[in-house]
Each structure stands twice: as C-alpha cells, then as structure tokens.
C-alpha atoms as a PDB file:
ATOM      1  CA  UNK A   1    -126.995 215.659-155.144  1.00  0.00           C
ATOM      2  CA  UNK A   2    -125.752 212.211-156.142  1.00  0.00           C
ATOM      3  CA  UNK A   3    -124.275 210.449-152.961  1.00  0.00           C
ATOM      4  CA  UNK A   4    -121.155 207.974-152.746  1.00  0.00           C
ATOM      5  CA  UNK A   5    -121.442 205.232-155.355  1.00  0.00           C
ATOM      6  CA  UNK A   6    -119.062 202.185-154.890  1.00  0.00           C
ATOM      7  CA  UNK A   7    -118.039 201.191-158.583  1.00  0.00           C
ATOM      8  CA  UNK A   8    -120.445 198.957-160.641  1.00  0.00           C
ATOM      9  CA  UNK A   9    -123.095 199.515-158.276  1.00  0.00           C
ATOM     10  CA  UNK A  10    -125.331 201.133-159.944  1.00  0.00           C
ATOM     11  CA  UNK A  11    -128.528 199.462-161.490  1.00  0.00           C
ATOM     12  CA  UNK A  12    -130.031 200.575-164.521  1.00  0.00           C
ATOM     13  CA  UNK A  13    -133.437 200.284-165.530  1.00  0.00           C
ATOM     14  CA  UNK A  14    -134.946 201.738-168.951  1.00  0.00           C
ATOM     15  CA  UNK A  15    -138.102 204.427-168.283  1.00  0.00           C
ATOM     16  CA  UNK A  16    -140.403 205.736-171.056  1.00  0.00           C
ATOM     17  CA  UNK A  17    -141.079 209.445-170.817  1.00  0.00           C
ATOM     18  CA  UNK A  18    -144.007 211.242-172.718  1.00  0.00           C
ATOM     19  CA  UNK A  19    -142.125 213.428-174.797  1.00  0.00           C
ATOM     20  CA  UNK A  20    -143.531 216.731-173.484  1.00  0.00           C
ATOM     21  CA  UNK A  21    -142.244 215.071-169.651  1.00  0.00           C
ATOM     22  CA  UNK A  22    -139.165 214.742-171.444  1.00  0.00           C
ATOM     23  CA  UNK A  23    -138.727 218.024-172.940  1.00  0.00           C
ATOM     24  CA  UNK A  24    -140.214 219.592-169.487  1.00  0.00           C
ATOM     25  CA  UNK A  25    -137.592 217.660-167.427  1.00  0.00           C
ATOM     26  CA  UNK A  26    -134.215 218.571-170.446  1.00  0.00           C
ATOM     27  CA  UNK A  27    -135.502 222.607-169.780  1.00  0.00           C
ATOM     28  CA  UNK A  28    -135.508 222.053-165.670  1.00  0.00           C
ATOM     29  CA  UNK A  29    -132.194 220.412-166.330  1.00  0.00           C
ATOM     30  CA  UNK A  30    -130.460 223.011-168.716  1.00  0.00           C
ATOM     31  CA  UNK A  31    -131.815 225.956-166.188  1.00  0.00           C
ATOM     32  CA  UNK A  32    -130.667 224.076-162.648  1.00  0.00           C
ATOM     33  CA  UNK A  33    -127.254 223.017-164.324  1.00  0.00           C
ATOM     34  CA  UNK A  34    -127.834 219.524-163.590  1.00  0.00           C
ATOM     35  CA  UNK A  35    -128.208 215.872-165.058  1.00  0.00           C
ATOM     36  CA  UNK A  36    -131.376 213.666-165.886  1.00  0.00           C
ATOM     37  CA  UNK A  37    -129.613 211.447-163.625  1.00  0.00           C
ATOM     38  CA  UNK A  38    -129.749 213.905-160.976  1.00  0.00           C
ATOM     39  CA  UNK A  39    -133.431 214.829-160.925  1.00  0.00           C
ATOM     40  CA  UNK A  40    -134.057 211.639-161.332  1.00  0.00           C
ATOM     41  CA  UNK A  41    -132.004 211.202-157.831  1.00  0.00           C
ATOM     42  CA  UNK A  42    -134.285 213.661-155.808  1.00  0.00           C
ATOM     43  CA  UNK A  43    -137.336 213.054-157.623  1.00  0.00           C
ATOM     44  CA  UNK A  44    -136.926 209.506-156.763  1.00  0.00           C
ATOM     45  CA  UNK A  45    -135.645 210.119-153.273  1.00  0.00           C
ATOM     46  CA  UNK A  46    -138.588 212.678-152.591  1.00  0.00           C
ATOM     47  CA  UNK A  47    -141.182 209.902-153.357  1.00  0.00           C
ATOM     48  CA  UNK A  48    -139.797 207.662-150.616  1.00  0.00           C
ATOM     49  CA  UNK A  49    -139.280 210.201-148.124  1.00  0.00           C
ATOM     50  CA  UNK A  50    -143.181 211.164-148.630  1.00  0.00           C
ATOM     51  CA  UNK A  51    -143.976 207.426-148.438  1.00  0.00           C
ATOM     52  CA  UNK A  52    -141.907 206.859-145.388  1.00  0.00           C
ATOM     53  CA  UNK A  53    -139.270 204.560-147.273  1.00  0.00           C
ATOM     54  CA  UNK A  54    -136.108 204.500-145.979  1.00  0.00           C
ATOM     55  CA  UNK A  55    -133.179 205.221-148.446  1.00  0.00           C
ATOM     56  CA  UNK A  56    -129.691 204.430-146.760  1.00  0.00           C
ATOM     57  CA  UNK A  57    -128.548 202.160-144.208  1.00  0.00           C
ATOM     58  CA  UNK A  58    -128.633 205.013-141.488  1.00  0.00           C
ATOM     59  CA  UNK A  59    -132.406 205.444-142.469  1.00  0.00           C
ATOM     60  CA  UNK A  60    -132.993 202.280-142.148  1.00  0.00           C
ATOM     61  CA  UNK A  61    -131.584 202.155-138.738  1.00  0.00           C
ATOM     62  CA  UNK A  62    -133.111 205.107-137.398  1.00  0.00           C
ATOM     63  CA  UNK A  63    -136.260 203.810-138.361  1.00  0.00           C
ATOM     64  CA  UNK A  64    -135.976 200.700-136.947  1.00  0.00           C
ATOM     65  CA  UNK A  65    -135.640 202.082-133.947  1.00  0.00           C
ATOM     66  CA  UNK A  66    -138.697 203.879-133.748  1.00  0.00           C
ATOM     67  CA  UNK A  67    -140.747 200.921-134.436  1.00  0.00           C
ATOM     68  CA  UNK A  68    -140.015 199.884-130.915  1.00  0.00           C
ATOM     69  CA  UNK A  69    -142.859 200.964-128.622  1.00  0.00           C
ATOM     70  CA  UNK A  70    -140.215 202.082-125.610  1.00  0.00           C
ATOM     71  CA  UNK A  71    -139.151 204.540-128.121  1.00  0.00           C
ATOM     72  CA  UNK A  72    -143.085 206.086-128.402  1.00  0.00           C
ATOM     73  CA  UNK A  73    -143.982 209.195-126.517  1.00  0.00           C
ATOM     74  CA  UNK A  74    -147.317 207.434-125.245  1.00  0.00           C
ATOM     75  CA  UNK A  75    -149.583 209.624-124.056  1.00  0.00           C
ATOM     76  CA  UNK A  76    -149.780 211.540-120.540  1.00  0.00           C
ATOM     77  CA  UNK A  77    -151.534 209.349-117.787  1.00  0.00           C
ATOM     78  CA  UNK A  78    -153.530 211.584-115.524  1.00  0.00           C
ATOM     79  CA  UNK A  79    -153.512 210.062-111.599  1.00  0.00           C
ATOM     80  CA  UNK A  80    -156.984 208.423-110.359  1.00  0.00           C
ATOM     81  CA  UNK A  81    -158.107 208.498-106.959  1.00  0.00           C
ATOM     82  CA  UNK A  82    -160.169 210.908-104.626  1.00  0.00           C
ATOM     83  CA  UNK A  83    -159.791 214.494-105.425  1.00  0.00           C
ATOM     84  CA  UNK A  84    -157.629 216.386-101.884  1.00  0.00           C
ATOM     85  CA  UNK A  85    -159.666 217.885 -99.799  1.00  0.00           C
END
C-alpha cells in the first residue's frame, strides 16, 4: 500500500508502542503479510481521511476546490409570488 517515494524523502520519526500494541500490531503484520511500515501507512492515512486531511497533492487540489462556494450545491429556492388561479 506504500505509494511512490522519490529517494531520501522519507522522514523518520521515533514512536513508543506499549508492548502489548506492539505485539498486537507484529501478529496483524505476520497474518496480512505486510510491514510495520505498512500499517503504519494506512493506519496513518485512515486518520486523515476521517479528519478530512488531505494526503497528496491531488487531494489537496480537489479539496481546494470545494472550498469555493460556486462549487456548493446550495439549497433549492422555491418561487414567491401569488399562487395561479
């Protein structure tokens, strides 16, 4: 699930895990075949999507753009006036 890295671009950071997390997430790992790394990835990638955080550039964009109000559905206007007789 990793995306497209460009060389040296990755940024570490060093995270303390209770060691019955760690064991927890080393099983999950062993039975889905995958890295820490890599649960880390969607674990990490799940939080922002449930906070509304863009990850990539092309979220980033497509969220810009619905900040713009023309791009609302606003709601549905009913017509005033005299009811036809």
């Amino acid at each position: 699930m990793a995306g497209k890295r460009a060389p040296g671009a990755d940024v570490r950071r060093l995270i303390a895990f209770e060691p019955e997390i760690h064991q927890a997430l080393h099983q999950l790992s062993l039975d889905r075949s995958a890295t820490l790394q890599e649960l880390a990835d969607e674990a990490f990638r799940d939080l922002l999507k449930k906070h509304h955080r863009p990850v990539g550039i092309r979220e980033m964009l497509r969220e810009s753009t619905r900040m713009l109000p023309s791009n609302d559905a606003g709601p549905v206007r009913k017509a005033r006036g005299k009811a036809p007789r």
